[in-house]
Protein backbone atom coordinates (compact mmCIF):
# COMPACT_ATOMS: atom_id res chain seq x y z
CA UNK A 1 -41.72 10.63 57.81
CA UNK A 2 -44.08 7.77 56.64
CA UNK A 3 -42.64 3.96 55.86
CA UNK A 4 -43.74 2.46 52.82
CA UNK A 5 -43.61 -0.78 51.54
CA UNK A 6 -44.55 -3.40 49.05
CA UNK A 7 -43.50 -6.56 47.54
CA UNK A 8 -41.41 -5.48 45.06
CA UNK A 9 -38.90 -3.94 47.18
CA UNK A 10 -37.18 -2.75 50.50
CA UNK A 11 -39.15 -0.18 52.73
CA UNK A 12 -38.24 3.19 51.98
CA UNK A 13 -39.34 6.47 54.25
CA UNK A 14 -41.48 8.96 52.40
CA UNK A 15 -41.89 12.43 53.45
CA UNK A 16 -45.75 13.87 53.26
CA UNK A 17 -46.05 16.80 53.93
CA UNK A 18 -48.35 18.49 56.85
CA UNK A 19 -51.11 19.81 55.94
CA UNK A 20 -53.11 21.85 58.30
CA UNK A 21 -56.08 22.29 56.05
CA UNK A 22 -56.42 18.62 56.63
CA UNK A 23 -56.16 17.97 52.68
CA UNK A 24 -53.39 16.10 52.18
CA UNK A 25 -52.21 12.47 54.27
CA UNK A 26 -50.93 14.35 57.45
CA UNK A 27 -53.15 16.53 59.25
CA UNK A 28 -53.64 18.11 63.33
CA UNK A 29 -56.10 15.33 63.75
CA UNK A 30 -56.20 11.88 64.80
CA UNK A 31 -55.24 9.63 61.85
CA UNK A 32 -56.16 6.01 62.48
CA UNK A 33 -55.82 2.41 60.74
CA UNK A 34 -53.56 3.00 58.05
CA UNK A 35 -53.42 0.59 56.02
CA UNK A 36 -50.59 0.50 52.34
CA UNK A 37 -51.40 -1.43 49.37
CA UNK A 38 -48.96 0.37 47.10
CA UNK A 39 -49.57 3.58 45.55
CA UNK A 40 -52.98 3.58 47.92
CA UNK A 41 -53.30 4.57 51.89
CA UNK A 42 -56.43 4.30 53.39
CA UNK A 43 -56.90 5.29 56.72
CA UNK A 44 -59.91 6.54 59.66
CA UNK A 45 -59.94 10.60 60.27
CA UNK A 46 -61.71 13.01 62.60
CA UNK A 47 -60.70 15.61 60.47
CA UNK A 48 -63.97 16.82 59.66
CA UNK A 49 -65.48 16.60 62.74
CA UNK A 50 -66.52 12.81 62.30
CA UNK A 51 -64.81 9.42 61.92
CA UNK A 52 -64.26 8.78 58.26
CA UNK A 53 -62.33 6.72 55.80
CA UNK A 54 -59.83 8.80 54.06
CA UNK A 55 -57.73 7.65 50.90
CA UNK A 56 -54.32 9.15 49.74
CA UNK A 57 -52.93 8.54 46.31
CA UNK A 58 -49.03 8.29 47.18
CA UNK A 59 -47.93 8.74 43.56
CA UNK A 60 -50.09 11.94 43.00
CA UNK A 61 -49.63 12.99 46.42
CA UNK A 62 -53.03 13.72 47.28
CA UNK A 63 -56.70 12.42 48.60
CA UNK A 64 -59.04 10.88 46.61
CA UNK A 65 -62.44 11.67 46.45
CA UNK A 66 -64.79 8.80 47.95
CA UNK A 67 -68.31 10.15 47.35
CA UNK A 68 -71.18 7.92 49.05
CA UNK A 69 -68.84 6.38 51.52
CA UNK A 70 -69.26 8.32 54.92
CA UNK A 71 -71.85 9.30 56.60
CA UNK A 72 -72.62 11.52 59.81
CA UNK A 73 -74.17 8.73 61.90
CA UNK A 74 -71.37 6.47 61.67
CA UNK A 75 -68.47 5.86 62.88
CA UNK A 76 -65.57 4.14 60.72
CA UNK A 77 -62.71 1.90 61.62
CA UNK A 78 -60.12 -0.58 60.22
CA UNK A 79 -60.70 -0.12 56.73
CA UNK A 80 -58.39 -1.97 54.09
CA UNK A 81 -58.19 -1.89 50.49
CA UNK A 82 -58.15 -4.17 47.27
CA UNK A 83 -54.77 -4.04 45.67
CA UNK A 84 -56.03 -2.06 42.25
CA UNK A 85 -57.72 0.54 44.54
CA UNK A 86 -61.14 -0.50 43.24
CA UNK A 87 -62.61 -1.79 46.74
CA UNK A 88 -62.46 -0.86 50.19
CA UNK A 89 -63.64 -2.48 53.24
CA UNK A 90 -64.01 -1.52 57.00
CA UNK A 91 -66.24 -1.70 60.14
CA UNK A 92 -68.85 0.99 60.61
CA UNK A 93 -70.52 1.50 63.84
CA UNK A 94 -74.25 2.99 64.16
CA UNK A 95 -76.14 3.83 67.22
CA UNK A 96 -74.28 1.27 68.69
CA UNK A 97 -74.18 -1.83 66.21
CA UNK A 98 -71.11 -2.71 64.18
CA UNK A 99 -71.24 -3.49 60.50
CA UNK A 100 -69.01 -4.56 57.97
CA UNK A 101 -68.88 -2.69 54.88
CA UNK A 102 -67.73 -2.91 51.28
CA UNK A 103 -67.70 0.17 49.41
CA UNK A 104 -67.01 -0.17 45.35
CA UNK A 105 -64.97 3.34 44.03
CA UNK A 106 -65.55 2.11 40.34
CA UNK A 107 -69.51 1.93 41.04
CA UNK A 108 -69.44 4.59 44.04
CA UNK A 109 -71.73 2.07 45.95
CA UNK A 110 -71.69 0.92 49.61
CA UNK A 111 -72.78 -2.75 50.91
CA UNK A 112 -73.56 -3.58 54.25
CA UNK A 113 -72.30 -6.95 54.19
CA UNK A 114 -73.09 -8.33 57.91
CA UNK A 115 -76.56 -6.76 58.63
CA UNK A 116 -78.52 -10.35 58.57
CA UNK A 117 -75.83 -11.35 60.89
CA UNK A 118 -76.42 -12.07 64.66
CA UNK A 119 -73.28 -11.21 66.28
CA UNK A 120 -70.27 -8.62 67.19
CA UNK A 121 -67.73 -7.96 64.02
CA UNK A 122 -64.97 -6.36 63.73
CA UNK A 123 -61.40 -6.10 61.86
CA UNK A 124 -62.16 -7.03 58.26
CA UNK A 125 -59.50 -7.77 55.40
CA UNK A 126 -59.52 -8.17 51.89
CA UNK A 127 -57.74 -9.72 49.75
CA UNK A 128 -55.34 -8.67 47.23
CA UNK A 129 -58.18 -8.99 44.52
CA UNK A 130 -61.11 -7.70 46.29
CA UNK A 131 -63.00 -11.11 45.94
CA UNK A 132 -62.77 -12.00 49.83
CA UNK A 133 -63.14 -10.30 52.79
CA UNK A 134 -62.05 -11.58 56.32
CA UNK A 135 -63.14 -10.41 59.60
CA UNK A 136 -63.73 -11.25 63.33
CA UNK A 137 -67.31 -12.12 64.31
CA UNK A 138 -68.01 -12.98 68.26
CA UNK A 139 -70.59 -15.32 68.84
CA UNK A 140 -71.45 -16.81 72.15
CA UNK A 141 -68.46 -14.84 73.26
CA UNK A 142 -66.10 -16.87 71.32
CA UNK A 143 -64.15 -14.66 68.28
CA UNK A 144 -64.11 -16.35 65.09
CA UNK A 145 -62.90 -15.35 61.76
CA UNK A 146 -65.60 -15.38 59.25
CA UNK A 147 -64.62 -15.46 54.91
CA UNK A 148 -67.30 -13.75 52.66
CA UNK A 149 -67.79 -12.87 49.38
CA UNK A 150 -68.05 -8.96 47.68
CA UNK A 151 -71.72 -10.12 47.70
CA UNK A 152 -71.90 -11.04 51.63
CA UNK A 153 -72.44 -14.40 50.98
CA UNK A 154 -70.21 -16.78 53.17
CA UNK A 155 -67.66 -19.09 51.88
CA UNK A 156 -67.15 -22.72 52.94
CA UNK A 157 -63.59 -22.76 54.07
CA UNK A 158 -63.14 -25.18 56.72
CA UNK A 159 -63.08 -24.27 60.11
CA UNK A 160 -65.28 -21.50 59.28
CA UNK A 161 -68.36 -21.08 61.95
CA UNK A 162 -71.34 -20.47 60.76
């Protein structure tokens, strides 16, 4: 049984079925991070022998294709998405560095939007429109929680640190 929720209404329990081929939102292997904006689920699989972000279509009942959004030498987690589906963010991790990354279904395009910054990230958001993302950044060993735009760019929100 899976929980689903939104804003419009109680939770009710939906039943996906398992799926050994590993095509539909249950599968034998790990699934990680999910995370509901109504109809979407996106979530982290090793499913094809790699950590990847997956998305299932609740209404249709199936994945979605994400082409251009995983690659072999990198490992995903905590992605999130927009609330029309459009944009999904997460942290990527290669040969040791984490990123944060926006990747764009309507354009099929991937951003790195932290690699000109100097520090540890982690745990990135989005908002309901896809024009902010949140995340943790550790400088100095001290966790913050940086606000960009789709673009990278920071915002000035105070008590941001820069």
């Amino acid at each position: 049984m899976s929980l689903l929720s939104s804003c419009t209404g109680y939770p009710r329990f939906l039943n996906f079925p398992f799926d050994p081929g590993g095509r539909s939102l249950n599968s034998p292997n790990s699934e990680l991070s999910p995370q509901v904006n109504a109809p979407y689920i996106v979530f982290v699989s090793d499913r094809n022998g790699s950590q990847d972000v997956y998305l299932f279509d609740a209404r249709r009942r199936q994945l979605i294709d994400l082409p251009g959004l995983n690659t072999l030498d990198e490992i995903a987690s905590h992605p999130a998405i927009s609330e029309d589906g459009r944009y999904i963010v997460f942290a990527g991790s290669r040969q040791g560095r984490a990123d944060i990354y926006l990747y764009d279904r309507e354009t099929q395009q991937k951003r790195n939007l932290t690699e000109n910054l100097p520090a540890e990230v982690r745990n990135p958001t989005i908002s309901t429109d896809g024009s902010r993302i949140a995340f943790e950044v550790a400088k100095n060993g001290q966790w913050d929680i940086l606000v960009c735009d789709r673009n990278g760019q920071l915002l000035n929100i105070p008590g941001n640190a820069r």
